[in-house]
Protein backbone atom coordinates (compact mmCIF):
# COMPACT_ATOMS: atom_id res chain seq x y z
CA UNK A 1 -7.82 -29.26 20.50
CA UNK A 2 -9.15 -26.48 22.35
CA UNK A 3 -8.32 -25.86 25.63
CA UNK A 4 -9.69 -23.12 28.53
CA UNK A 5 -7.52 -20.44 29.86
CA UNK A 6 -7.31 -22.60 33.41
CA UNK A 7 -6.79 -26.04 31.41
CA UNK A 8 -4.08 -23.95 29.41
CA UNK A 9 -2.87 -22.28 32.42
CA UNK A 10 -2.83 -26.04 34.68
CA UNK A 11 -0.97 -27.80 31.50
CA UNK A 12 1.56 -25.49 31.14
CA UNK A 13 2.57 -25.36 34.91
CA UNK A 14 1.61 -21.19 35.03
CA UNK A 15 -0.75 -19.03 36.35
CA UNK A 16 -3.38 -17.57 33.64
CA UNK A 17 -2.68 -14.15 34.27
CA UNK A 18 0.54 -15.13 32.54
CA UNK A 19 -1.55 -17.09 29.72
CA UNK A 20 -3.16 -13.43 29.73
CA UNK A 21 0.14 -11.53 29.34
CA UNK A 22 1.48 -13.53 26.87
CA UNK A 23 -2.03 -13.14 24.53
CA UNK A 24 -1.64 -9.74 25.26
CA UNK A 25 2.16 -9.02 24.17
CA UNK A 26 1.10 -11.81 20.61
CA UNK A 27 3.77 -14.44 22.09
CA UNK A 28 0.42 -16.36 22.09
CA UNK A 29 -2.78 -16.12 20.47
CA UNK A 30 -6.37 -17.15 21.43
CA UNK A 31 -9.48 -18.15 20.20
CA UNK A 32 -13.07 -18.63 21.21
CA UNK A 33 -14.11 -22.37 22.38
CA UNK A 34 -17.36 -23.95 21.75
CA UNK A 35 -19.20 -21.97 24.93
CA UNK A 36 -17.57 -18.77 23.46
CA UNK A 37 -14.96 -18.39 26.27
CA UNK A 38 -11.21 -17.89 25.41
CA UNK A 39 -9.37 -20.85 24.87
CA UNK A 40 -5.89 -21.65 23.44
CA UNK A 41 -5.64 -24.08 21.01
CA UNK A 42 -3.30 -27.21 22.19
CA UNK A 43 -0.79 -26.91 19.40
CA UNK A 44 0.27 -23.02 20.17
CA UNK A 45 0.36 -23.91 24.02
CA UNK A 46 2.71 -26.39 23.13
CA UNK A 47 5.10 -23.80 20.93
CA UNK A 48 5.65 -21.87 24.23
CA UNK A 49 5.46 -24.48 26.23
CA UNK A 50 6.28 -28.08 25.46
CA UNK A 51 5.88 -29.15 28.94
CA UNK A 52 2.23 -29.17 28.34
CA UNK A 53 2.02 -31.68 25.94
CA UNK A 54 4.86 -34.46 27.21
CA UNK A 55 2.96 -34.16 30.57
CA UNK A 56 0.02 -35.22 28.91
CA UNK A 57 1.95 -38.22 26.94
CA UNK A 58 0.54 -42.01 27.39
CA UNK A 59 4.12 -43.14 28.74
CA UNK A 60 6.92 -41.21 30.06
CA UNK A 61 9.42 -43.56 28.39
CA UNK A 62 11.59 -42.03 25.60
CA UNK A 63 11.70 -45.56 23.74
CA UNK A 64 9.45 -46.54 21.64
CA UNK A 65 6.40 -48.51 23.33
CA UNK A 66 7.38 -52.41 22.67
CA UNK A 67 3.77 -52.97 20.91
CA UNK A 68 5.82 -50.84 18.13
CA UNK A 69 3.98 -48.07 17.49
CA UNK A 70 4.86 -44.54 16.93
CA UNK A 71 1.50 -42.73 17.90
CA UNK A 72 2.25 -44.30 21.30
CA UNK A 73 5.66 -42.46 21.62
CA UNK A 74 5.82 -39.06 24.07
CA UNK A 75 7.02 -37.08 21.84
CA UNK A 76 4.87 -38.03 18.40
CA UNK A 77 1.91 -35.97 19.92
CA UNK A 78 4.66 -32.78 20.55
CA UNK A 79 5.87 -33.07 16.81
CA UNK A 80 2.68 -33.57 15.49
CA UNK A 81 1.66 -30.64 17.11
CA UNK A 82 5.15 -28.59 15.98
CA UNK A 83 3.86 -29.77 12.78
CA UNK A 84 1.11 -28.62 12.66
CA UNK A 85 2.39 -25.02 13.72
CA UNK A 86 4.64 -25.13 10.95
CA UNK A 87 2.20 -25.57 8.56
CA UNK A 88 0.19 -22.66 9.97
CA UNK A 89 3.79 -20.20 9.41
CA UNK A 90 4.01 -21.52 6.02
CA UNK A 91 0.54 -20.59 4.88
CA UNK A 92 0.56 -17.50 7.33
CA UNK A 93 4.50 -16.59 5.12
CA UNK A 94 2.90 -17.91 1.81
CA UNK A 95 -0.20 -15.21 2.25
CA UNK A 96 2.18 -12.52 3.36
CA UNK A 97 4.48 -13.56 0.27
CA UNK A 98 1.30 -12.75 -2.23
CA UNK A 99 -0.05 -9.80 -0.60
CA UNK A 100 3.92 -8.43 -0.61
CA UNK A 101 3.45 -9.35 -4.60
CA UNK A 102 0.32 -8.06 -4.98
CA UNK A 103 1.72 -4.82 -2.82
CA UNK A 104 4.66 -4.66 -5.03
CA UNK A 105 2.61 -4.69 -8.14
CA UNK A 106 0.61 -2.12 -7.30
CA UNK A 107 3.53 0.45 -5.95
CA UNK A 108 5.42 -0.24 -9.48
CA UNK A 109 2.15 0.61 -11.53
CA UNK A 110 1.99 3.88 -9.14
CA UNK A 111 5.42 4.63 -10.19
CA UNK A 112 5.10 4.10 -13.81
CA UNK A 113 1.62 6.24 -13.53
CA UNK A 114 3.90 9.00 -12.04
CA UNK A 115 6.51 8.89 -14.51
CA UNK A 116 3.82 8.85 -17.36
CA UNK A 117 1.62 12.46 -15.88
CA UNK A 118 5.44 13.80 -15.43
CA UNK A 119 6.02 13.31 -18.93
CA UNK A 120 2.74 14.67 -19.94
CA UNK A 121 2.77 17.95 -17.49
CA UNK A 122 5.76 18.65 -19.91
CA UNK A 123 4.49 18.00 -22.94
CA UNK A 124 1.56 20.17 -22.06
CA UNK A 125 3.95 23.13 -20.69
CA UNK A 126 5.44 23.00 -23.70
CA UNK A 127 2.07 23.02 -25.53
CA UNK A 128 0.98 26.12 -23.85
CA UNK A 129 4.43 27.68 -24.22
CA UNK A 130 4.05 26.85 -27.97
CA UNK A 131 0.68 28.31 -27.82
CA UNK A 132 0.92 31.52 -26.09
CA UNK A 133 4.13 32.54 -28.78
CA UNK A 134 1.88 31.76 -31.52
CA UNK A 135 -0.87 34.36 -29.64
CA UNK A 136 1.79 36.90 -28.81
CA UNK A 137 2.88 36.61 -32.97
CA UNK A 138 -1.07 36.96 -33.73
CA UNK A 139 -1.17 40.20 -31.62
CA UNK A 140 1.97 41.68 -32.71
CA UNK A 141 0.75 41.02 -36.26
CA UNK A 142 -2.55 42.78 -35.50
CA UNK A 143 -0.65 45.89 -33.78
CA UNK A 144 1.45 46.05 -37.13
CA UNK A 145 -1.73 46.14 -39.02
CA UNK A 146 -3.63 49.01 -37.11
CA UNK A 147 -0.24 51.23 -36.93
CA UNK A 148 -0.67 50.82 -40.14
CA UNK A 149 -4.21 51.83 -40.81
CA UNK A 150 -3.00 54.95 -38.12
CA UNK A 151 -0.65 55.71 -40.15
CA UNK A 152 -2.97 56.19 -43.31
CA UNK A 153 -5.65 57.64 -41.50
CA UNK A 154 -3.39 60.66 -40.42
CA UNK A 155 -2.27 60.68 -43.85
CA UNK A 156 -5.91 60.83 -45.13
CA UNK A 157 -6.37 63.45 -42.56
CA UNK A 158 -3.54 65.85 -43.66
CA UNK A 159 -5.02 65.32 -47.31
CA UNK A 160 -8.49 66.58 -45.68
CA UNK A 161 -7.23 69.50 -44.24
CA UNK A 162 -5.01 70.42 -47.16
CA UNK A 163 -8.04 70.22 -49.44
CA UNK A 164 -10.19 72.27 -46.46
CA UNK A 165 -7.59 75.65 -46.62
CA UNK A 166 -8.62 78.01 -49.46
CA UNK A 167 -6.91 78.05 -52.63
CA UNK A 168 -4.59 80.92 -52.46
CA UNK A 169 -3.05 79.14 -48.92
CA UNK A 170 -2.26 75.87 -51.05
CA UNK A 171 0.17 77.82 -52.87
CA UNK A 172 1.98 79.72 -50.76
């Protein structure tokens, strides 16, 4: 049941500017009636204040009615209403519980994922280490082979000039 600020505010034996403070700090939450105005619904008045619904109760007696019914008691409409809130927690803690799961899920995958591109930033380190030796031993190979071809070049050049000085000069 839907109530409006002032029914709220009359109910609960307050003024609605501290309906208003209490919405604002969350000890008390709102929601739009049928004309779009604030209202409070009945059961959450009654968490913060019980007075408002025992006011409200068909006797003030705390007996049971002698016609033997219960919904006639002042204080079945209050626990009805407690209730009724406690079902709200329990769905409100049950969704929390699944997004927490769903949150935990997630923040072990991202863990695993991390330990996984660790593992392979190695791997490729060492790939590239492995790599660049194999480069350095393909270059020091190809030095080794041009020293070489130096090498007989200067010999071939010697021969050249050897055969280039006249005959008599070969001798001597």
């Amino acid at each position: 049941m839907k109530l409006s600020i002032s029914e709220a505010a009359r109910r609960a034996g307050v003024q609605r500017q501290t309906l208003y403070r209490n919405i604002k700090e969350g000890a008390l939450s709102k929601v739009n009636g049928e004309d779009g105005k604030p209202a409070i619904e009945l059961s959450e008045l009654a968490r913060l204040y019980p007075q408002a619904v025992t006011d409200n109760a068909v006797t003030t007696d705390s007996a049971p009615d002698n016609s033997g019914q219960v919904e006639n008691h002042p204080d079945f409409r209050l626990l009805q209403l407690e209730l009724d809130h406690a079902r709200q927690r329990l769905a409100d803690m049950e969704r929390r519980a699944e997004t927490a799961e769903a949150d935990k899920a997630m923040i072990t995958r991202l863990l695993t994922d991390q330990r996984e591109k660790e593992a392979s930033v190695e791997e490729r380190i060492k790939g590239l280490i492995a790599t660049q030796k194999a480069l350095i031993a393909k270059q020091d190979k190809e030095i080794a082979e041009k020293a070489a071809q130096i090498e007989d070049m200067k010999k071939a050049n010697r021969k050249l000039q050897r055969a280039a000085q006249p005959f008599w000069k070969k001798l001597f």
